[in-house]
N, C-alpha and C. Protein backbone atom coordinates (compact mmCIF):
# COMPACT_ATOMS: atom_id res chain seq x y z
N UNK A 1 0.82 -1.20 0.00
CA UNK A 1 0.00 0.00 0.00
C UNK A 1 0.87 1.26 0.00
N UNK A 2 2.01 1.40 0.54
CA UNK A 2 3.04 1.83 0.58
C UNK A 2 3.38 3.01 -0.90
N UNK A 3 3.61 2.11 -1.60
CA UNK A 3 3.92 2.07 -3.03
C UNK A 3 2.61 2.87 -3.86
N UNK A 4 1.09 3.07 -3.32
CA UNK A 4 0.33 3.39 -3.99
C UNK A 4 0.38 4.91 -3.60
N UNK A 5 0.74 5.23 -2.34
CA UNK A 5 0.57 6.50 -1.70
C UNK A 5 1.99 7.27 -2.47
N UNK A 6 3.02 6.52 -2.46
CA UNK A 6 4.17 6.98 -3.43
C UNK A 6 3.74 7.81 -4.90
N UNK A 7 3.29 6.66 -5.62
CA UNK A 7 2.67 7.13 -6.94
C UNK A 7 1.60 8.24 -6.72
N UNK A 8 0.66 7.74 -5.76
CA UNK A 8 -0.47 9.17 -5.81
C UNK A 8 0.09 10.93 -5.50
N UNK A 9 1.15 10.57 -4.66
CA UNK A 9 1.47 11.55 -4.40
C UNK A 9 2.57 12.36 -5.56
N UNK A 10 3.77 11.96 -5.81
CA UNK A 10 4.27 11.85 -7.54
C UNK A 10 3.30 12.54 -8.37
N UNK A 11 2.40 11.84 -8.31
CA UNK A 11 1.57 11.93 -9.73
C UNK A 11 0.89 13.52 -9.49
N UNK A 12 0.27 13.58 -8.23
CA UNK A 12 -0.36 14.91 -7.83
C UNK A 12 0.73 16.34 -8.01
N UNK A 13 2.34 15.77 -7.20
CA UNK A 13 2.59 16.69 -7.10
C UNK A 13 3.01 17.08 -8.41
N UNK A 14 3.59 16.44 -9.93
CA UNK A 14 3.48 16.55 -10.79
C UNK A 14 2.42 17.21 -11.65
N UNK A 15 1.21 17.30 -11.63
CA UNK A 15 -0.48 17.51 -11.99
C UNK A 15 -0.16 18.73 -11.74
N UNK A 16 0.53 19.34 -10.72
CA UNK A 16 0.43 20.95 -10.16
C UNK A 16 0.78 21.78 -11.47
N UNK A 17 2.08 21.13 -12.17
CA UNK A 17 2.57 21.84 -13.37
C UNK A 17 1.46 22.41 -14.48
N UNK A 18 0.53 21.33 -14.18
CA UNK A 18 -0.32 21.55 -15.84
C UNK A 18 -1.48 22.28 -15.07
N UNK A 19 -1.87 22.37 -13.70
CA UNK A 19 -3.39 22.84 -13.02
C UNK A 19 -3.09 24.04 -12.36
N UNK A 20 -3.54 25.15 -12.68
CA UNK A 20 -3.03 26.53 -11.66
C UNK A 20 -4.18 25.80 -10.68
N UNK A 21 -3.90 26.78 -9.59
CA UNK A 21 -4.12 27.15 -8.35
C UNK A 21 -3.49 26.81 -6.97
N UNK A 22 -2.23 26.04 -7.45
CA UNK A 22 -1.41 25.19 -6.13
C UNK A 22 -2.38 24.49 -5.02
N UNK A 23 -3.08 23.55 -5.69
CA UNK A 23 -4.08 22.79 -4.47
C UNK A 23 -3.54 21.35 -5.01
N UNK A 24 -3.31 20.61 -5.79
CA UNK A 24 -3.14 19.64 -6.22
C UNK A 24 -1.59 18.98 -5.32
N UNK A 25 -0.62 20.09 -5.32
CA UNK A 25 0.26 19.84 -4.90
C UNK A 25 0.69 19.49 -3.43
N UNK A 26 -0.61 19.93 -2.57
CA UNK A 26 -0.58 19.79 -1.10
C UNK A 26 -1.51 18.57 -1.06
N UNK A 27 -2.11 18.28 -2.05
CA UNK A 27 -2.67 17.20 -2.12
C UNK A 27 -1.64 15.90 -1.89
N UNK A 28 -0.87 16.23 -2.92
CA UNK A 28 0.25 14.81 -3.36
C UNK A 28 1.33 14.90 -2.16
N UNK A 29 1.68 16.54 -1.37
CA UNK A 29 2.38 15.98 -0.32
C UNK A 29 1.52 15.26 0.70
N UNK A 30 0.05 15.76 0.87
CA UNK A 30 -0.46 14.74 1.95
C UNK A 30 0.10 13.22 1.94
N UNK A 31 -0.15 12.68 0.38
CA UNK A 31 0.14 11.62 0.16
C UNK A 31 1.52 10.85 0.23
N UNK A 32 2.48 11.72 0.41
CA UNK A 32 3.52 11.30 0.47
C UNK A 32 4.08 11.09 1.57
N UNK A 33 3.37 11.98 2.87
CA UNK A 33 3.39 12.03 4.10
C UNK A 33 2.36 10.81 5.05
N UNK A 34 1.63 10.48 4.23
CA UNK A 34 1.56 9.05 4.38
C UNK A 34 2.24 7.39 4.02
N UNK A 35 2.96 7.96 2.87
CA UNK A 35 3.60 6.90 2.66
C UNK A 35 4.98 7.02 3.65
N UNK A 36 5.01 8.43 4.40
CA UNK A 36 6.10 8.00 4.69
C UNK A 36 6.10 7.68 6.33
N UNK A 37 4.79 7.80 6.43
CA UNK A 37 4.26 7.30 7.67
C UNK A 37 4.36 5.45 8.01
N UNK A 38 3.73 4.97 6.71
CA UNK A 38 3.78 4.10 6.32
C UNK A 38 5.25 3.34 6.26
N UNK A 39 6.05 3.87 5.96
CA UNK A 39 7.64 3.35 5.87
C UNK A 39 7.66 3.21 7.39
N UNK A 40 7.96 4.24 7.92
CA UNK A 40 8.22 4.13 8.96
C UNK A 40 7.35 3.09 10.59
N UNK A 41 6.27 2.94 10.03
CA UNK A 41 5.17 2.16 10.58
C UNK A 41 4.27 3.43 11.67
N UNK A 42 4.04 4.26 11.49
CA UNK A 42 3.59 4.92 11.96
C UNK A 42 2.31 4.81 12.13
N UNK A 43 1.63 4.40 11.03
CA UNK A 43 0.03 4.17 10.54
C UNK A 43 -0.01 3.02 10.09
N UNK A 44 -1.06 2.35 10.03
CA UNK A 44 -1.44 1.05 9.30
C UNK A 44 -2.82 0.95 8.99
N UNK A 45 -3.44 0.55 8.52
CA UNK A 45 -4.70 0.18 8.49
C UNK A 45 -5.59 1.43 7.22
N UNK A 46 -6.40 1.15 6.57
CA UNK A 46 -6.66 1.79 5.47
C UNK A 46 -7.03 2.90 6.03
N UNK A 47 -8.48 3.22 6.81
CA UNK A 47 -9.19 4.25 7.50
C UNK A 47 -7.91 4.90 7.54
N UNK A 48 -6.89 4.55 8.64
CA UNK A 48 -6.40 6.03 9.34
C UNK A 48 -5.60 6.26 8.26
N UNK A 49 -5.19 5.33 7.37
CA UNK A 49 -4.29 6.17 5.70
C UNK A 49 -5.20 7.08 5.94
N UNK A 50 -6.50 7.28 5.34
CA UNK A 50 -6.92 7.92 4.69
C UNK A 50 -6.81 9.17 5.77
N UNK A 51 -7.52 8.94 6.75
CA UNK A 51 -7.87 9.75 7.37
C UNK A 51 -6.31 11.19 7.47
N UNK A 52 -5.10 10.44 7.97
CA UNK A 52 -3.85 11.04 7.83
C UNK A 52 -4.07 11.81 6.54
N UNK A 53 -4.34 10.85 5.57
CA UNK A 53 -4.32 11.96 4.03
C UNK A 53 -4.98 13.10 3.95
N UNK A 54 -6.48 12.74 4.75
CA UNK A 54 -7.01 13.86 4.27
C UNK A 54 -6.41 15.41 5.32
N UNK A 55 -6.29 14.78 6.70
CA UNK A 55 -5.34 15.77 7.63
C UNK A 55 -4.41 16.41 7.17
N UNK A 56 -3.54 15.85 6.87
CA UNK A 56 -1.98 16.47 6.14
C UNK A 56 -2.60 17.06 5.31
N UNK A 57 -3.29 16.80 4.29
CA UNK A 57 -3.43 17.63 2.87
C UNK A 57 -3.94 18.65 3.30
N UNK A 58 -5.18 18.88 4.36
CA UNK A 58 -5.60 20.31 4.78
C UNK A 58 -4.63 21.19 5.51
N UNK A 59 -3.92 20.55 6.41
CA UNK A 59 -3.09 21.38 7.05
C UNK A 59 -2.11 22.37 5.94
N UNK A 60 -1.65 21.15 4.82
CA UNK A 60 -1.02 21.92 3.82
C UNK A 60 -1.57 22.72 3.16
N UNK A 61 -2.63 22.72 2.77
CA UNK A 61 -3.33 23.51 2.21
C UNK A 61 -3.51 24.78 2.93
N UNK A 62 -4.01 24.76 3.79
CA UNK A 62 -4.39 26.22 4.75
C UNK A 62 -3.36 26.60 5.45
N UNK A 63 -1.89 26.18 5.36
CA UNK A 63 -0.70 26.54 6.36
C UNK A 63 0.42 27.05 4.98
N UNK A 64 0.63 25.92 3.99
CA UNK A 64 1.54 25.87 3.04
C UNK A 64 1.28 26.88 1.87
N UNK A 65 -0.58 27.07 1.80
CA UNK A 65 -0.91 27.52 0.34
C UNK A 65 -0.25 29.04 0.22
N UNK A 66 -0.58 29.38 1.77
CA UNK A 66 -0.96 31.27 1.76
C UNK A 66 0.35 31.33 1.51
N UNK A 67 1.32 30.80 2.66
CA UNK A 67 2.85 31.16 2.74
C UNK A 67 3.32 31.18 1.16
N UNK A 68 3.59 30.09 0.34
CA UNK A 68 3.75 29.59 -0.82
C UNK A 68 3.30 31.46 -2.13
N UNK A 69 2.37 31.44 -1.66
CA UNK A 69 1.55 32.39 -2.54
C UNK A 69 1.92 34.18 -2.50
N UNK A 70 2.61 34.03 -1.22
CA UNK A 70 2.91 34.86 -0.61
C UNK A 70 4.49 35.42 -1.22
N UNK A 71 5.29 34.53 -1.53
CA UNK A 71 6.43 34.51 -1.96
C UNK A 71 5.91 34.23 -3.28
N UNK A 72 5.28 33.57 -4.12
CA UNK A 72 5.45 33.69 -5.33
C UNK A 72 3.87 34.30 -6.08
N UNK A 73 3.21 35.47 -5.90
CA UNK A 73 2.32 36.31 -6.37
C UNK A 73 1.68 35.28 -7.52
N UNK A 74 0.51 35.46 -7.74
CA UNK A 74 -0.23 35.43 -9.47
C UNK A 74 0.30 36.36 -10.44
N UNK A 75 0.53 36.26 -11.80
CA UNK A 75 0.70 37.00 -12.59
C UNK A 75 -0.76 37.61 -12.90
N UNK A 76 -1.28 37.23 -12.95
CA UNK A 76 -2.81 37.54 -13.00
C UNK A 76 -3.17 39.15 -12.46
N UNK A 77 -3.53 39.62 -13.45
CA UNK A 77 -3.84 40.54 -13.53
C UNK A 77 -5.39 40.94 -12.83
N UNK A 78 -5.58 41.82 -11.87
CA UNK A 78 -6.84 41.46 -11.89
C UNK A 78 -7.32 43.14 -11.77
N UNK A 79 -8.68 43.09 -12.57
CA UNK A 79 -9.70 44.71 -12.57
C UNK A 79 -10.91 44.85 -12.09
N UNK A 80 -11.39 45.79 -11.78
CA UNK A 80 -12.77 46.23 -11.75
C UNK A 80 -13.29 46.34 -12.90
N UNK A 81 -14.59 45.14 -13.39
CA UNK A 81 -15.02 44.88 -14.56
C UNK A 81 -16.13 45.03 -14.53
N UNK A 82 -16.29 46.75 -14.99
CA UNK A 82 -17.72 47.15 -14.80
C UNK A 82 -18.34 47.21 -16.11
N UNK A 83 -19.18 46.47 -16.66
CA UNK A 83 -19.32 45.94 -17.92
C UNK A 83 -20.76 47.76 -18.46
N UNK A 84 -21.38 48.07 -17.28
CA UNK A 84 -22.17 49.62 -17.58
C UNK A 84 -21.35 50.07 -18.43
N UNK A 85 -19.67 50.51 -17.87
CA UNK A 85 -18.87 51.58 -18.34
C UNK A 85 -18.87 51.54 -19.63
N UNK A 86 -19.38 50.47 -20.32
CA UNK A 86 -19.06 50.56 -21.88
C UNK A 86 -20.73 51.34 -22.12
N UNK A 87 -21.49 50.82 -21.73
CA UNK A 87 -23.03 51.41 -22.10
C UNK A 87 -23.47 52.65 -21.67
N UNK A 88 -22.58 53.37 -20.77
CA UNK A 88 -23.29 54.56 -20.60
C UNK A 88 -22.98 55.64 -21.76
N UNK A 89 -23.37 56.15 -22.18
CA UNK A 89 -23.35 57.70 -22.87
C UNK A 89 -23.82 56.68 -24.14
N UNK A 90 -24.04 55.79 -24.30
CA UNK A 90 -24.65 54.64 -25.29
C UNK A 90 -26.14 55.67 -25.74
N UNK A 91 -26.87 56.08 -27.19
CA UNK A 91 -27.92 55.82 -27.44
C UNK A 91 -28.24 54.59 -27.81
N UNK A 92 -29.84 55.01 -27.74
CA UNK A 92 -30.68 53.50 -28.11
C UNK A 92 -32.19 54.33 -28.23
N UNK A 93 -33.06 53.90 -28.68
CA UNK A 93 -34.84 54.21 -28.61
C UNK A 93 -35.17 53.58 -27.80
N UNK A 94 -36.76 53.48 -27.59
CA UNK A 94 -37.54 53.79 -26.30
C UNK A 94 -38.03 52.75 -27.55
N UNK A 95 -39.08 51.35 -26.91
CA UNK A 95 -39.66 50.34 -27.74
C UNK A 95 -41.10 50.67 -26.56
N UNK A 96 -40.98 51.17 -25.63
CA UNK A 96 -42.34 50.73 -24.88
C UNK A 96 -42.14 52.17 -23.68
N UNK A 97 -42.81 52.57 -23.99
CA UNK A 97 -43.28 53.98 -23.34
C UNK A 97 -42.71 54.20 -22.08
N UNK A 98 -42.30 55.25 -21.45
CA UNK A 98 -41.77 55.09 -20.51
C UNK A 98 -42.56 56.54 -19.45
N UNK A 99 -43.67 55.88 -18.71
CA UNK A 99 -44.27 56.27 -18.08
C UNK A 99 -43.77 58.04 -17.57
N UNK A 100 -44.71 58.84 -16.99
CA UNK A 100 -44.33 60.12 -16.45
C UNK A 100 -44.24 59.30 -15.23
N UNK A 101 -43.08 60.24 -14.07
CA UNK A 101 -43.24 59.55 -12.47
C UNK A 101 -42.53 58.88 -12.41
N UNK A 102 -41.40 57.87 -13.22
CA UNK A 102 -40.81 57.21 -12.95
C UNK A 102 -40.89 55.93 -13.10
N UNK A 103 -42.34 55.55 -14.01
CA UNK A 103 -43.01 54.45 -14.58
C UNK A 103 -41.51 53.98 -15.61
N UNK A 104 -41.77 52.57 -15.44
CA UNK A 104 -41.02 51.37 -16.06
C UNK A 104 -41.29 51.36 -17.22
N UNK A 105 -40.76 51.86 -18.23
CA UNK A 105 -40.63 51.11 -20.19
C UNK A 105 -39.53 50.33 -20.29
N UNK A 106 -39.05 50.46 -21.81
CA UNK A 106 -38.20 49.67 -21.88
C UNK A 106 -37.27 50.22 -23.05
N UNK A 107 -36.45 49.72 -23.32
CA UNK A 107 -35.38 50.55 -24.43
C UNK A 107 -34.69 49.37 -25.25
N UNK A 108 -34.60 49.10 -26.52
CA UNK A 108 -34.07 48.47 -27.33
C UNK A 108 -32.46 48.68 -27.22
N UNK A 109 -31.59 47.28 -26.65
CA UNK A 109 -30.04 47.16 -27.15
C UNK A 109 -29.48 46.04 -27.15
N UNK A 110 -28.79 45.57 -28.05
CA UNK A 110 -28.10 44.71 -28.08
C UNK A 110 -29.05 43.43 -28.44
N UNK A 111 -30.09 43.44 -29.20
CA UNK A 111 -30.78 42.35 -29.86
C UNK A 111 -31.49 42.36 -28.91
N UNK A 112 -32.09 42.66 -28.22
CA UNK A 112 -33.46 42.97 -26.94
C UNK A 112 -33.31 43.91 -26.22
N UNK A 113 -34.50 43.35 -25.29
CA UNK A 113 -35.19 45.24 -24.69
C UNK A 113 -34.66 44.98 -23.11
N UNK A 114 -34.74 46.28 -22.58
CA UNK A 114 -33.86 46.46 -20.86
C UNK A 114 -35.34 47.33 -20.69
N UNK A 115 -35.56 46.90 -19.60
CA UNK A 115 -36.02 48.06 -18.38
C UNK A 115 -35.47 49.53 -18.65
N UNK A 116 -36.55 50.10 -18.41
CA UNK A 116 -35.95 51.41 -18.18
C UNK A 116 -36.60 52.89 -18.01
N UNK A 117 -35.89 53.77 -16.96
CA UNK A 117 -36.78 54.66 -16.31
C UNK A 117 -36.21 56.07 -16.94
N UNK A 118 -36.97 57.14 -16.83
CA UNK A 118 -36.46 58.30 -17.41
C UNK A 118 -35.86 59.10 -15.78
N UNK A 119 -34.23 59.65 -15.64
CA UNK A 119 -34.01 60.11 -14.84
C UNK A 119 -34.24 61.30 -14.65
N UNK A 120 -35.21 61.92 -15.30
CA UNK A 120 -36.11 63.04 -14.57
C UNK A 120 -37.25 62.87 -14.24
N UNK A 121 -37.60 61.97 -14.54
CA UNK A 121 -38.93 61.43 -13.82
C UNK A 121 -40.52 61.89 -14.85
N UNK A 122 -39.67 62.53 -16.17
CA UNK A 122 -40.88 62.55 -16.69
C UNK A 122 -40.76 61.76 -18.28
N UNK A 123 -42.29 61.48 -18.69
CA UNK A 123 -42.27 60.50 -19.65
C UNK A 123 -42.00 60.43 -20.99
N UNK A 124 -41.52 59.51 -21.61
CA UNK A 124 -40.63 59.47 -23.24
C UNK A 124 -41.62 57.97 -24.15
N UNK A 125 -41.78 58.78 -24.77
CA UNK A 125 -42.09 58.47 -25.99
C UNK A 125 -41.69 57.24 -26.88
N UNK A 126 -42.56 56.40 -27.10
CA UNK A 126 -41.95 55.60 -27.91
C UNK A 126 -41.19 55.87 -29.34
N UNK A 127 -40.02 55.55 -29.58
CA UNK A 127 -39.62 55.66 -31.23
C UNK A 127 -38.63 56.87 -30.13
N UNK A 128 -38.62 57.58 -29.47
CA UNK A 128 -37.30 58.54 -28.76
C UNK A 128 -35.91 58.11 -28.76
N UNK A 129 -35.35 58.87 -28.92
CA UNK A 129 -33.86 58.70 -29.15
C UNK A 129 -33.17 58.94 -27.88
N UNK A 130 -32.85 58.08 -26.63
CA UNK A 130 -32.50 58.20 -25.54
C UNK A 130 -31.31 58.37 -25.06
N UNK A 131 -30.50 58.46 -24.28
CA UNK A 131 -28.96 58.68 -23.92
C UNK A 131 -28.87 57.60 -22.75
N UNK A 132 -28.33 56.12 -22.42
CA UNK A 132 -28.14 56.15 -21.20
C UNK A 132 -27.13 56.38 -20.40
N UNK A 133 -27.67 57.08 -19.03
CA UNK A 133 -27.13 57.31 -18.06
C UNK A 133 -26.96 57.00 -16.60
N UNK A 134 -27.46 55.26 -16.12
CA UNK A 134 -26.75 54.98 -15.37
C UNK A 134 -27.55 53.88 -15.57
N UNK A 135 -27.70 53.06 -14.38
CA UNK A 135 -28.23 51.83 -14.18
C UNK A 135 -28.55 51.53 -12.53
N UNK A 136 -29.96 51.27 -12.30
CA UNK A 136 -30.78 50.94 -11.07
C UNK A 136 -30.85 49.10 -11.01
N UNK A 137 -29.83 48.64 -10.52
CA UNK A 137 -30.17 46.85 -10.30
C UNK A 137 -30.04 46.15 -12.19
N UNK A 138 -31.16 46.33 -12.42
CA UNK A 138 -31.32 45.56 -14.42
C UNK A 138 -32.30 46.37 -14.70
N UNK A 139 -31.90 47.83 -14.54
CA UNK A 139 -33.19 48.61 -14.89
C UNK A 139 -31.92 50.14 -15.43
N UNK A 140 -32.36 50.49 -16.91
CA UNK A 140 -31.02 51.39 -17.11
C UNK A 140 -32.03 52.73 -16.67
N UNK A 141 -31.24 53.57 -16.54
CA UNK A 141 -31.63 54.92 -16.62
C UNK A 141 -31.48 55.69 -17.88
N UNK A 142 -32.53 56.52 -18.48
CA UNK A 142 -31.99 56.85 -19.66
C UNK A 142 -32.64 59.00 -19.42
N UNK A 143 -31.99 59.10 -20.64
CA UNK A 143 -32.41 60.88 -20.73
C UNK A 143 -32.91 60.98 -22.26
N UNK A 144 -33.74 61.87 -22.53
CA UNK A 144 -33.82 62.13 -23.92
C UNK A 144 -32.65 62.74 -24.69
N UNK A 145 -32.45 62.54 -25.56
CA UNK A 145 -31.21 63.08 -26.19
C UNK A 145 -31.29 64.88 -26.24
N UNK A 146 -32.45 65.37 -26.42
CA UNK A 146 -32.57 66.91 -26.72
C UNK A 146 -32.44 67.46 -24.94
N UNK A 147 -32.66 66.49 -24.33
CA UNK A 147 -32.19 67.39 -22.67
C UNK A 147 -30.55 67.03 -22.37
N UNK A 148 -29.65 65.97 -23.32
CA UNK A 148 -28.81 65.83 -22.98
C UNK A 148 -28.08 67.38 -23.85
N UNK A 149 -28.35 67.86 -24.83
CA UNK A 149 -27.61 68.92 -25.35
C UNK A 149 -27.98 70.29 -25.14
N UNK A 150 -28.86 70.46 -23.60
CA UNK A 150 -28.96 71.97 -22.91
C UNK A 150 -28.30 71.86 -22.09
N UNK A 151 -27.76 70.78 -21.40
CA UNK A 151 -26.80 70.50 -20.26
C UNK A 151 -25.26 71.52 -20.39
């Protein structure tokens, strides 16, 4: 049994090369830390293999990962991916009336229709040529285009 915890662990800590996230690899030392439990006679019996495996591998994981990560960063780039920022100052028309008061229509983009409220609170016209300008939850905010050019 010895010999299987060898290979599993090998094989895992190998797997790390081709799998980001360095979890695979605390995996395969669990495993190796059983086999070498095992050499030594430390453990016997299948249960507590396992059980050892799954111990060691967490400890490594939550003790080994951070440290590990810590010294060698992600290249990974990471942003604030605010997908609005491309749609605001966006026109589009008005497909379904958009109530005075703050009443719910809707506005044609991108091969279907969005929610959408007039941010002055008064009502637009279907077939209107709108500006949007922000977004409430999945509900855009829009302006008529002729109040966007007295601004």
């Amino acid at each position: 049994m010895e010999n299987f915890w060898w290979v599993l662990g090998i094989t895992l800590i190998v797997l790390e090369f081709f799998l980001p996230g360095l979890v695979s690899v605390f995996i395969g030392l669990g495993a190796v830390t059983v086999a070498l439990l095992l050499h030594f006679q430390v453990v016997d019996g299948l249960i507590a293999q396992f059980m050892t495996w799954i111990a060691a591998s967490l400890v490594y994981i939550f003790s080994l990962r951070l440290l590990v990560m810590r010294w060698y960063p992600s290249n990974t780039e990471r942003k604030d991916v605010e997908a609005d920022d491309d749609l605001i100052g966006k026109r589009t028309r008005v497909v379904e009336e958009i109530p005075e008061g703050g009443g719910v229509g809707r506005v044609a983009h991108t091969d279907t229709t969005w929610k959408a409220v007039s941010r002055d609170g008064k009502g637009i016209p279907v077939g209107a040529e709108v500006t949007i300008v922000g977004r409430d939850n999945i509900t855009w905010i829009v302006e008529l285009i002729s109040q966007n050019r007295s601004h």
